[in-house]
Protein backbone atom coordinates (compact mmCIF):
# COMPACT_ATOMS: atom_id res chain seq x y z
CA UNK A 1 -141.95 -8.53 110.03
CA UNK A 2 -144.38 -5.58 109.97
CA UNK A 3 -143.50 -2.17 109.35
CA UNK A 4 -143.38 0.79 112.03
CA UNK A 5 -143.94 3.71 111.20
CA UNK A 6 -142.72 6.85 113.17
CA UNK A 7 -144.67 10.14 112.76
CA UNK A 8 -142.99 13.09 112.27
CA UNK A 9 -144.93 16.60 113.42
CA UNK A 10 -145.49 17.50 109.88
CA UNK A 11 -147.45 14.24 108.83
CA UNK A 12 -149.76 15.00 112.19
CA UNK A 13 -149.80 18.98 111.21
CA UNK A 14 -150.90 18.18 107.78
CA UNK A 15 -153.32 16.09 108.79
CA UNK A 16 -154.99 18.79 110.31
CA UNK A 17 -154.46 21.52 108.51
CA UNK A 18 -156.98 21.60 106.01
CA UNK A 19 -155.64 24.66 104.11
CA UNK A 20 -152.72 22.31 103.10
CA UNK A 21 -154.77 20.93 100.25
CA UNK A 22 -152.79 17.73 98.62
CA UNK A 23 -150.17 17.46 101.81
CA UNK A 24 -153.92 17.17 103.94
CA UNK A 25 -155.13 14.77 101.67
CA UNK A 26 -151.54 12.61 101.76
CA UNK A 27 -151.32 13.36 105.75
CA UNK A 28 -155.03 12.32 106.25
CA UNK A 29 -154.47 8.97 104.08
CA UNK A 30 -151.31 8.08 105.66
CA UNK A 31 -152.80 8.72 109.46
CA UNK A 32 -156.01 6.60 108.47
CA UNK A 33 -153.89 3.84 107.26
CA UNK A 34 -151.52 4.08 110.79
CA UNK A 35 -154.19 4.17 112.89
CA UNK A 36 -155.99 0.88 111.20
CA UNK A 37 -152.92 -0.73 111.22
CA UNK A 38 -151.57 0.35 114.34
CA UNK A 39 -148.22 0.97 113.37
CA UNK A 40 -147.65 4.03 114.24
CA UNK A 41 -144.95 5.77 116.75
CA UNK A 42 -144.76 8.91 118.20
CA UNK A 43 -143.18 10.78 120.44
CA UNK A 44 -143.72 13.88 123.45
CA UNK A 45 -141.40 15.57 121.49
CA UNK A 46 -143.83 15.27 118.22
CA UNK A 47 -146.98 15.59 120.34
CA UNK A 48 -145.03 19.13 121.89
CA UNK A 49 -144.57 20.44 118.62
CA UNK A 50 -147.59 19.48 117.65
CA UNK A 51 -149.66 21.14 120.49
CA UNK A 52 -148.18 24.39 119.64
CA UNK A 53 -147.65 24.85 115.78
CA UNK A 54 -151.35 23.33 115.70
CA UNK A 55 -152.73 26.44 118.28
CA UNK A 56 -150.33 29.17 116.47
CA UNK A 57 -149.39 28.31 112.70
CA UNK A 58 -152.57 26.46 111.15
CA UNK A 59 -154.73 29.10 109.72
CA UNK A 60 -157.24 29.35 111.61
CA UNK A 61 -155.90 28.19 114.49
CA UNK A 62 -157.17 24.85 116.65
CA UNK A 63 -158.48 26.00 119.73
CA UNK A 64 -156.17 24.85 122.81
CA UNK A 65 -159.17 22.20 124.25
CA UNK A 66 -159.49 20.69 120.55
CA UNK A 67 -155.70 19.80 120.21
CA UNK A 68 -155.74 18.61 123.81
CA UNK A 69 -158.90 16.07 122.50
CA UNK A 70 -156.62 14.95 119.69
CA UNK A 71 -153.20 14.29 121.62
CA UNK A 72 -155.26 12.65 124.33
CA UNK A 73 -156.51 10.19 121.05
CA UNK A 74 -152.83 9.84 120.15
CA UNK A 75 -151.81 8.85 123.25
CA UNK A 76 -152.98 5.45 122.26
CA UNK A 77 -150.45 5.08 119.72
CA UNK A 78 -146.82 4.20 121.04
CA UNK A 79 -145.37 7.07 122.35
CA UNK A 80 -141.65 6.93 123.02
CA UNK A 81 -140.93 9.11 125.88
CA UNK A 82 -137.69 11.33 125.50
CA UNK A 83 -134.99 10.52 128.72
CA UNK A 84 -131.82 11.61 129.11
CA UNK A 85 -130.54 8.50 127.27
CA UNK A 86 -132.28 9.71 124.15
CA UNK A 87 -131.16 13.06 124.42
CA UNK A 88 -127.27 11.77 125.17
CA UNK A 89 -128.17 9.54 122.10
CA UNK A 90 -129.36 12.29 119.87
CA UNK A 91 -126.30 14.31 120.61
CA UNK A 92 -124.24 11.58 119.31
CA UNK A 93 -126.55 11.58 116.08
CA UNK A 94 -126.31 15.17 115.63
CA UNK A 95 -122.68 14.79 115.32
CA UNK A 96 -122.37 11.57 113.16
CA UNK A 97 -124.71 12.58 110.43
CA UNK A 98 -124.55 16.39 110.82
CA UNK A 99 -127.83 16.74 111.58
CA UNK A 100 -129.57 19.50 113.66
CA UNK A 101 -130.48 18.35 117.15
CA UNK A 102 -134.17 18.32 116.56
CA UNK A 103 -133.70 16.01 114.10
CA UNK A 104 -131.50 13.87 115.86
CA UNK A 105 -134.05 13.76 118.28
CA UNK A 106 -136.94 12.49 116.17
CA UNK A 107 -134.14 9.58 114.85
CA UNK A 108 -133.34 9.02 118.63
CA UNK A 109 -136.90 8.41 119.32
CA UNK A 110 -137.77 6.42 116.32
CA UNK A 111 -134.72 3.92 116.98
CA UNK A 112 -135.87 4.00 120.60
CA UNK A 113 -139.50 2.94 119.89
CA UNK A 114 -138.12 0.12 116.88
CA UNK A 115 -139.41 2.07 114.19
CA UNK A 116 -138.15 1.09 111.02
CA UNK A 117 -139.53 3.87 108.60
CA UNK A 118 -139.70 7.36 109.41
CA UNK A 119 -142.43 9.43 107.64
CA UNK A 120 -140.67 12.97 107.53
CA UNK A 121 -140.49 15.94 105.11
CA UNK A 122 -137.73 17.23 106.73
CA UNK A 123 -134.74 14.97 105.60
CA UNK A 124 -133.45 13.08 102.59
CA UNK A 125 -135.98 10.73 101.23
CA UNK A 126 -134.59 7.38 100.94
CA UNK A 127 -131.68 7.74 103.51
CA UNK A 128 -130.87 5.10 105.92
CA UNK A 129 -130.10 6.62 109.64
CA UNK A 130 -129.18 4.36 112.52
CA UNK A 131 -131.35 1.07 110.30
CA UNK A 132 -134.14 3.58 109.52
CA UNK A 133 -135.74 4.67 106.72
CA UNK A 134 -136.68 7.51 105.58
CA UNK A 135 -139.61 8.63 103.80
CA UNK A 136 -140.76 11.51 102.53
CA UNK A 137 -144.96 10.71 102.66
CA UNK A 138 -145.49 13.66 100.05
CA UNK A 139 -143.42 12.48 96.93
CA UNK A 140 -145.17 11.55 94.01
């Protein structure tokens, strides 16, 4: 069985952000790899945050038309659309592992779309959630 690998907004942010220095290098690695591999997963809630922390919080900013160019690439990965099922899901993730929503979310998603690793700063490396992994890309 192959891997797949759901991408958390940081991993994509990171990858862009060139003023991230090692976490760009890591990102950039990691989304060369997914992309030649095609294992990864994504979803509108990732490619959401994406659109605006890449236009706002990257310093200098991406211009609006150039992040549209690279979600439009994106879209050819598999992007697990978030439905009311996910979000009743995530709800009942939120509560079972005390997680925030947004989280949840990004778990619901991830479990939706099969993944079996998720590639996240944001929670405890190692963890098992609902049969998924985590991974924290930027450990050593």
């Amino acid at each position: 069985m192959n891997a797949k690998f759901f991408v958390d907004t940081n991993l994509l942010l990171y990858g862009y952000d060139k003023d991230a220095n090692e976490k760009h290098e890591i990102a950039v690695t990691w989304l060369k790899q997914l992309w030649e591999t095609q294992t990864g997963i994504i979803s509108t809630q990732v490619l959401q945050e994406f659109y605006v922390n890449a236009t706002r919080k990257i310093s200098p900013p991406i211009s609006p038309a150039r992040v549209r160019e690279i979600l439009t690439d994106y879209l050819s990965w598999q992007v697990e659309i978030n439905t009311p099922d996910t979000i009743l899901f995530a709800s009942k993730l939120q509560e079972r592992h005390c997680l925030s929503f947004w989280d949840a979310m990004i778990i619901a998603a991830a479990r939706q779309g099969g993944a079996n690793i998720l590639l996240t700063e944001d929670l405890n490396h190692g963890q098992i959630i609902e049969g998924i992994r985590i991974q924290n890309p930027f450990l050593s």
